[in-house]
N, C-alpha and C. Protein backbone atom coordinates (compact mmCIF):
# COMPACT_ATOMS: atom_id res chain seq x y z
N UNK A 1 88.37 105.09 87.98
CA UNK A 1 89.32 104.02 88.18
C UNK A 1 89.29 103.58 89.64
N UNK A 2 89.26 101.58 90.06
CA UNK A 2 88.89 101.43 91.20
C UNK A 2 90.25 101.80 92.06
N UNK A 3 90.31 102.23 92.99
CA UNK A 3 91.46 102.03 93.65
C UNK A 3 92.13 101.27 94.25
N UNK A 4 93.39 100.78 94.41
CA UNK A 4 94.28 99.23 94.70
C UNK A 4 94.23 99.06 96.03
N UNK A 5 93.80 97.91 96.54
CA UNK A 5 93.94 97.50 97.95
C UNK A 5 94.82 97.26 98.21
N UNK A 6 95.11 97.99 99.68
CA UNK A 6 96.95 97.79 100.44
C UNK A 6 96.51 97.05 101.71
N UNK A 7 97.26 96.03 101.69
CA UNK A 7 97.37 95.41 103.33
C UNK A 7 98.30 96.13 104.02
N UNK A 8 98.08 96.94 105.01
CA UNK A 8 99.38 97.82 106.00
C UNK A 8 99.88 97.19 107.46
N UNK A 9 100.69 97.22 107.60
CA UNK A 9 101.56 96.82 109.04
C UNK A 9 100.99 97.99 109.78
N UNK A 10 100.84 97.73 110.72
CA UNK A 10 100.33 98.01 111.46
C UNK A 10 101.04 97.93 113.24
N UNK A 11 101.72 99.20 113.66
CA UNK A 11 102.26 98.88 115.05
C UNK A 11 101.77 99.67 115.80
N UNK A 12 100.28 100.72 115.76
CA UNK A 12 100.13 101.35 116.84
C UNK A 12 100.49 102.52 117.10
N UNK A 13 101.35 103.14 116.11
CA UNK A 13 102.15 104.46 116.54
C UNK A 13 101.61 104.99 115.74
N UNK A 14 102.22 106.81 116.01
CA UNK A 14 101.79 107.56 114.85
C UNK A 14 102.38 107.56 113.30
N UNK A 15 103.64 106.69 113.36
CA UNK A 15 104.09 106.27 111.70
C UNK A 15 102.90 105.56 111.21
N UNK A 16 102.42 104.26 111.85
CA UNK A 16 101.32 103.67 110.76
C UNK A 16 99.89 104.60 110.90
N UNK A 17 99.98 105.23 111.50
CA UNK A 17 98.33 106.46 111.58
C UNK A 17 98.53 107.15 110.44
N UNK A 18 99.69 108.10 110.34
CA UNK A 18 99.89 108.61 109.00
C UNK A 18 99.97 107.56 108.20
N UNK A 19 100.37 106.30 107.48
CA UNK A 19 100.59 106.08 106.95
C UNK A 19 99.19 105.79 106.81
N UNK A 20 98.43 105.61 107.25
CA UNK A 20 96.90 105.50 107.00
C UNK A 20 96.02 106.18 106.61
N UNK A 21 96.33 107.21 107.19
CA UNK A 21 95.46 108.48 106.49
C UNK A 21 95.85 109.28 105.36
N UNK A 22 97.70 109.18 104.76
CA UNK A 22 98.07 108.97 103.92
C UNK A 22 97.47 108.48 102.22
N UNK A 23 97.38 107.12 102.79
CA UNK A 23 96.64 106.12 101.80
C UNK A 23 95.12 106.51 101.76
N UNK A 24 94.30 107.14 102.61
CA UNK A 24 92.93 107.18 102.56
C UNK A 24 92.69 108.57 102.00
N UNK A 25 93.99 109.19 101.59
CA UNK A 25 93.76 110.32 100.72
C UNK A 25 94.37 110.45 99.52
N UNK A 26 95.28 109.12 98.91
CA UNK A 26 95.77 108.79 97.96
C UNK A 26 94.49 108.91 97.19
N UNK A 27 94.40 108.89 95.35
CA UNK A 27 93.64 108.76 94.52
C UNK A 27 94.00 107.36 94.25
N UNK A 28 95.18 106.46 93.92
CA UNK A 28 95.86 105.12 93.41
C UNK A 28 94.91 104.32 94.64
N UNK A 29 95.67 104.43 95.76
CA UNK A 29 95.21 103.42 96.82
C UNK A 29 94.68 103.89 97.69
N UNK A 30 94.09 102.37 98.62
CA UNK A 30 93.14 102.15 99.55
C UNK A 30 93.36 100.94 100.83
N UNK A 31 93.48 101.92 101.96
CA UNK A 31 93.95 100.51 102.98
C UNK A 31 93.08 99.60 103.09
N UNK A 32 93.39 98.42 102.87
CA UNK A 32 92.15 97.17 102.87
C UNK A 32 92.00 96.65 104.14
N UNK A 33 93.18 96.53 104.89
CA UNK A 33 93.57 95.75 106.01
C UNK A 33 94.85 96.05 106.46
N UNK A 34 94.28 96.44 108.07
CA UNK A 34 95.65 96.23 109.13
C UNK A 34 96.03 94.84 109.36
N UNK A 35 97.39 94.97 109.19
CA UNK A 35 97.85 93.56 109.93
C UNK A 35 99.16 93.78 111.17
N UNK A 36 98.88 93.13 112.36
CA UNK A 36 99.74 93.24 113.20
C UNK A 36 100.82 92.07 113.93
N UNK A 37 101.37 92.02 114.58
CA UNK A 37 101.57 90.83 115.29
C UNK A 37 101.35 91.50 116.81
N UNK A 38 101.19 90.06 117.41
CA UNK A 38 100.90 90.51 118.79
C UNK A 38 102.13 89.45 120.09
N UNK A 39 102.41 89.67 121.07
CA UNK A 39 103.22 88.85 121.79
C UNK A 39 102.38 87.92 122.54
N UNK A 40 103.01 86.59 122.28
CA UNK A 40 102.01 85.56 122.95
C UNK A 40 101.49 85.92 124.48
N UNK A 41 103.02 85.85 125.63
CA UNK A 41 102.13 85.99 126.41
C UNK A 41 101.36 87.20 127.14
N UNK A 42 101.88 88.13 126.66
CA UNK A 42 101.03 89.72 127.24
C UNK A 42 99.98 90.00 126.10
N UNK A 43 99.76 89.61 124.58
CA UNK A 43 98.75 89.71 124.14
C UNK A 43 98.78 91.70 124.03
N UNK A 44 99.97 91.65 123.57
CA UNK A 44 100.01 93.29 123.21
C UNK A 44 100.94 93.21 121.83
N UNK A 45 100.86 94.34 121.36
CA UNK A 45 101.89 94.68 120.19
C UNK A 45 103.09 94.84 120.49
N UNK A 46 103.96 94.30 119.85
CA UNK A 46 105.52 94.38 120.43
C UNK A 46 106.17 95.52 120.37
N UNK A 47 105.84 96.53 119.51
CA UNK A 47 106.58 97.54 119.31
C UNK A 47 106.36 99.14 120.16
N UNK A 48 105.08 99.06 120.30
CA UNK A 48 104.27 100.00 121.23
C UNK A 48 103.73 99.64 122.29
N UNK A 49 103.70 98.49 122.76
CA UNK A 49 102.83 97.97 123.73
C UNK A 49 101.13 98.19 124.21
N UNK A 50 100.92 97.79 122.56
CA UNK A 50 99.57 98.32 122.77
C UNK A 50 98.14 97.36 123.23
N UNK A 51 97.59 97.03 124.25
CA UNK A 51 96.45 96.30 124.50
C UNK A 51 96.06 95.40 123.23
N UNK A 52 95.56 94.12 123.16
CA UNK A 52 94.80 93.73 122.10
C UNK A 52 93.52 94.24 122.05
N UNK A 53 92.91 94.77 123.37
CA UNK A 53 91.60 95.15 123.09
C UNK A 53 91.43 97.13 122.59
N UNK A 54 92.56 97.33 122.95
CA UNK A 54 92.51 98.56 122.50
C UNK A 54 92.57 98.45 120.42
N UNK A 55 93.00 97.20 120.16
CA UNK A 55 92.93 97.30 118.91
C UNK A 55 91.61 97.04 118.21
């Protein structure tokens, strides 16, 4: 059975890491895609302050 693609939020911390490696050991699902937002003008993640290029 194929397994279901999840789009995940994504902020940089260790909640969405587990929640990633989580899912990549689920049998049901499979992370398809991070999605984040970023702040216009520093061009980082709002919640962690994480580089865009570190992403």
């Amino acid at each position: 059975m194929a397994k279901t693609p999840v789009v995940c939020a994504w902020s940089g911390g260790k909640d969405s890491a587990l929640m990633v490696h989580a899912l990549r050991q689920s049998e049901d699902y499979a992370p398809a895609m991070l999605l984040t937002t970023l702040t216009e003008p520093f061009s980082r993640i709002s919640m962690h302050g994480v580089r865009r290029e570190l992403l």
